[in-house]
Protein backbone atom coordinates (compact mmCIF):
# COMPACT_ATOMS: atom_id res chain seq x y z
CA UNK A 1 -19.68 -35.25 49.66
CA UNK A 2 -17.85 -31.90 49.43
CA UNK A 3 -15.06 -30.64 47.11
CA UNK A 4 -12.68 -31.28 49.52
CA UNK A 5 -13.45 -34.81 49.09
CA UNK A 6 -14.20 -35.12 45.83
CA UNK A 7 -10.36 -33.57 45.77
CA UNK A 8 -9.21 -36.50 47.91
CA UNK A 9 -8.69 -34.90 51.18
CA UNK A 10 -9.26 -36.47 54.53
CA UNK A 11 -9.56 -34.26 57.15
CA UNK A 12 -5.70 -34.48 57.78
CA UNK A 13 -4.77 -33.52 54.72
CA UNK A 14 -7.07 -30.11 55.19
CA UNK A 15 -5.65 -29.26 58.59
CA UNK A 16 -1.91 -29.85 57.16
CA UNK A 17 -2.55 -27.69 54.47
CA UNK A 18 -4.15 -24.78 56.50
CA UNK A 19 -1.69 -25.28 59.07
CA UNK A 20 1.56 -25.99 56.96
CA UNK A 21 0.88 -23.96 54.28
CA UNK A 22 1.69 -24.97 51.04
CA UNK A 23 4.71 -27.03 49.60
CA UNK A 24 5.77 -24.72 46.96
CA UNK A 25 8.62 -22.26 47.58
CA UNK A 26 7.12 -19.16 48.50
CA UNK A 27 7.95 -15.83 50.64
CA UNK A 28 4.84 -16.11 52.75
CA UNK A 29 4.00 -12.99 55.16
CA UNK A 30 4.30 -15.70 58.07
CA UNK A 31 7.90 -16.05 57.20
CA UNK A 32 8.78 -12.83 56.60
CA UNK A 33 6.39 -10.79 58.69
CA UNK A 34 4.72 -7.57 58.41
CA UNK A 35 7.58 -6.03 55.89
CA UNK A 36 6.80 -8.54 53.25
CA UNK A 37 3.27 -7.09 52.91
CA UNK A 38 4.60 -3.59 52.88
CA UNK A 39 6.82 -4.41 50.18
CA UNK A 40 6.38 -1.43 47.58
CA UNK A 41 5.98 -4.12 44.37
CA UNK A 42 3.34 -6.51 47.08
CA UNK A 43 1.40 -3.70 47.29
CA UNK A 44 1.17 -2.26 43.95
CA UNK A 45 0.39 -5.84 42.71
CA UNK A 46 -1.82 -6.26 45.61
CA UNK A 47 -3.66 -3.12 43.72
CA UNK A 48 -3.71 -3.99 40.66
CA UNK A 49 -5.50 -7.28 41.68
CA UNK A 50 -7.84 -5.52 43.66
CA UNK A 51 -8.69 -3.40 40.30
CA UNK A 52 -9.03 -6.63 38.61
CA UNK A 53 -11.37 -7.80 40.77
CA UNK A 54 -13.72 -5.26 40.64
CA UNK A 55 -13.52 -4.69 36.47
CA UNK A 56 -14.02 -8.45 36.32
CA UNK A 57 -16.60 -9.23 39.02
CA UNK A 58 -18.63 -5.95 38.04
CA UNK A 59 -18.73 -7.12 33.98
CA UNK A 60 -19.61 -10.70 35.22
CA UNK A 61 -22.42 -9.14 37.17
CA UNK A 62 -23.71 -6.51 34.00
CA UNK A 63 -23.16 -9.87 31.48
CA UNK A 64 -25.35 -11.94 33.90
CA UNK A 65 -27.83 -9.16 34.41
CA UNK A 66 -27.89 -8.31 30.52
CA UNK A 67 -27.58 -11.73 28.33
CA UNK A 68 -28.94 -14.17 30.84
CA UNK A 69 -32.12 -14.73 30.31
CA UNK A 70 -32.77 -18.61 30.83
CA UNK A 71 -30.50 -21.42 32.38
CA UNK A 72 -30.04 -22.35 28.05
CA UNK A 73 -27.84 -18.98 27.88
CA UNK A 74 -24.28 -18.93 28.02
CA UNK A 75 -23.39 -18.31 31.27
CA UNK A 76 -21.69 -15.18 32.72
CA UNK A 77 -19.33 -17.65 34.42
CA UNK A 78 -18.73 -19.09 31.12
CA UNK A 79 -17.85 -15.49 29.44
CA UNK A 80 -15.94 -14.63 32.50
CA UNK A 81 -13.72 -17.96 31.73
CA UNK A 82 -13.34 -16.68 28.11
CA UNK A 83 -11.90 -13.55 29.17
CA UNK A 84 -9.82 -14.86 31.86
CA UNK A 85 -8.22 -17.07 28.99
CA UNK A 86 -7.84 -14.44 26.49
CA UNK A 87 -5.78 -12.55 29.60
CA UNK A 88 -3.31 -15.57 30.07
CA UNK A 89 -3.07 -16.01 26.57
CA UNK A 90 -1.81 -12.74 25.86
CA UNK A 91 0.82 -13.29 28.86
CA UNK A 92 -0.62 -10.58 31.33
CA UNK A 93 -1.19 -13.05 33.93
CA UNK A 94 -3.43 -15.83 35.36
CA UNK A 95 -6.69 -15.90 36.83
CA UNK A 96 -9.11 -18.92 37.62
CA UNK A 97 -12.73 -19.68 38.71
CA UNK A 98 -13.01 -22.00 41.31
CA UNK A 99 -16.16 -23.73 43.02
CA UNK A 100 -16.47 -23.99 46.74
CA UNK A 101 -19.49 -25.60 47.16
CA UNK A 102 -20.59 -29.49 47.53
CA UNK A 103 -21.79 -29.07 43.59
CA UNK A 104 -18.81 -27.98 40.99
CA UNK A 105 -20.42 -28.93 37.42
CA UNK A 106 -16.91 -28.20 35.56
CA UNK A 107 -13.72 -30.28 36.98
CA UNK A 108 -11.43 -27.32 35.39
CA UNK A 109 -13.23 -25.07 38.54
CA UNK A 110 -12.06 -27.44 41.42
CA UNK A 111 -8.83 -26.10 43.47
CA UNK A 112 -6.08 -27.28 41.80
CA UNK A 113 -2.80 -26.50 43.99
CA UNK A 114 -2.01 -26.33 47.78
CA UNK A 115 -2.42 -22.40 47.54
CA UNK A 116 -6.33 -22.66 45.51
CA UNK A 117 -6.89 -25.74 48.24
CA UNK A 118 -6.25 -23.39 51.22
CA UNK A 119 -7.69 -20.27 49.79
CA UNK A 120 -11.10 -22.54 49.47
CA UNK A 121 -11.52 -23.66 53.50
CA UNK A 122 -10.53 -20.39 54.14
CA UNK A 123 -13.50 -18.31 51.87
CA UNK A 124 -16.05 -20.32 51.66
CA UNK A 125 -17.86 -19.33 54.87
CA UNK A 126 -18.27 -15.86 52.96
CA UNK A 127 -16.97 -12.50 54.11
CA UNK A 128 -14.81 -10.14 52.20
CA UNK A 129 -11.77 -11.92 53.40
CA UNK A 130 -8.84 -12.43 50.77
CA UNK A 131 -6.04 -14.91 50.74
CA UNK A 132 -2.88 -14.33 49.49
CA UNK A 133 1.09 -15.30 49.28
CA UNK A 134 4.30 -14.38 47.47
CA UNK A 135 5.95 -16.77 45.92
CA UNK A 136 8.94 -17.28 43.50
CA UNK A 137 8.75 -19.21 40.20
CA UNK A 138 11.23 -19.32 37.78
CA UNK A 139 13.28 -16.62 39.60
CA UNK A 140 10.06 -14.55 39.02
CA UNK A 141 8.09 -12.70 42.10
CA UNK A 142 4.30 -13.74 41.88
CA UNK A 143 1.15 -12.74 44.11
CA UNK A 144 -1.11 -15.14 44.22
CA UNK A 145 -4.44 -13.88 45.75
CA UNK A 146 -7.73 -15.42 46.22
CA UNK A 147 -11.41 -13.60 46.45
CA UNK A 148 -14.56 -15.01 47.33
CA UNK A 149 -17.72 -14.79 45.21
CA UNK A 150 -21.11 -14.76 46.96
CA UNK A 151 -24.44 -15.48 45.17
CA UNK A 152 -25.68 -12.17 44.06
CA UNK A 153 -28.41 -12.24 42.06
CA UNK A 154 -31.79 -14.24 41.00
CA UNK A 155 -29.97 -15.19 37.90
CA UNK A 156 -27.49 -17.17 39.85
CA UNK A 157 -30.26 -19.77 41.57
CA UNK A 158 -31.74 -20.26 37.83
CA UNK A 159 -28.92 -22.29 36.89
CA UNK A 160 -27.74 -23.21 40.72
CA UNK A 161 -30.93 -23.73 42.61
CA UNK A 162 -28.70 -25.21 45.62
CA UNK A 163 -27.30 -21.52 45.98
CA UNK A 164 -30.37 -20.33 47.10
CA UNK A 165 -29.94 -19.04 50.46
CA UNK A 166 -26.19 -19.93 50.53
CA UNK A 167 -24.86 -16.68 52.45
CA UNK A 168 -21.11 -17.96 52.34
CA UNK A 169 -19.04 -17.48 49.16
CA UNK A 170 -19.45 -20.51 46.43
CA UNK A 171 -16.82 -19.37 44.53
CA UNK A 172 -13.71 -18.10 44.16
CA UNK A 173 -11.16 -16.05 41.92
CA UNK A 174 -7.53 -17.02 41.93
CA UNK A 175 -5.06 -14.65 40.81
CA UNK A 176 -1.63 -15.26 40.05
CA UNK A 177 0.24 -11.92 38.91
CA UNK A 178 3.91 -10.76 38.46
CA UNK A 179 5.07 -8.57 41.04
CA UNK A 180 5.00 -5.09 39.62
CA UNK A 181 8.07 -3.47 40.02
């Protein structure tokens, strides 16, 4: 069984949502074309994410490669999850961990929404692909981007010994950041 099923989606249900996109009011780049990327606050949010993306996937990496020792450690995931909580709570924005594989030990990391659903088919035959969207919520201008994470390290298969040899990406980070103005 994979998380798309253990998220209740037949087949259908993927293709509509990769097709149709998702259900919540958005500006997608579909819609609006090639202008909507180029937008000057899309692509300094676009940045910013990007810069996010490294700072946190670098310190995950350092944390793994520092503190875990053996599969009884906390987990760089887990201290990634900390700080990604300590973000939201201070109100800069929201980011998530998600699983993409068959094997997703915390049901917090499965994709929640239509956007996190999507993003998952979409990165988790690996590459540096991103997926993104605008979208409006509360009168408010969001990005919402998604990056893949590969396995990159030993330390990984300790804990995740069905990574080993996975070359697509087994997880995810979802972003979801005010446009910056």
């Amino acid at each position: 069984m994979n998380v798309f099923n253990k998220l209740g989606l037949t087949t259908g249900a993927i293709a509509f949502l990769v097709l149709a996109g998702t259900l919540i009011p958005k500006t997608s780049y579909a819609e609006k074309g090639a202008a909507a990327s180029q937008d000057p606050a899309v692509v300094r949010t676009r940045q910013q994410i990007k810069m996010l993306d490294d700072l946190f996937k670098n310190a995950i990496v350092l944390i793994d490669q520092t503190y875990v020792k053996n599969p009884s450690d906390t987990s760089a995931a887990a201290a990634g999850k900390a700080l990604f909580a300590a973000m939201k709570k201070s109100g800069w924005y929201e980011v998530r961990l998600l699983g993409l594989t068959d094997t997703i030990g915390d049901p917090d990391d499965l994709p929640k929404d239509n956007f996190e659903k999507s993003a998952a088919l979409k990165l988790r035959p690996g590459g540096n692909q991103t997926v993104e969207e605008v979208i409006q919520k509360d009168g408010k201008g969001y990005l919402r981007m998604a990056t893949g994470i590969p396995v990159v390290s030993e330390h990984c298969v300790m804990c995740h010994a069905n990574f080993k040899g996975d070359k697509g990406n087994v997880g995810a980070l979802s972003y979801t950041v005010p446009l910056i103005k």
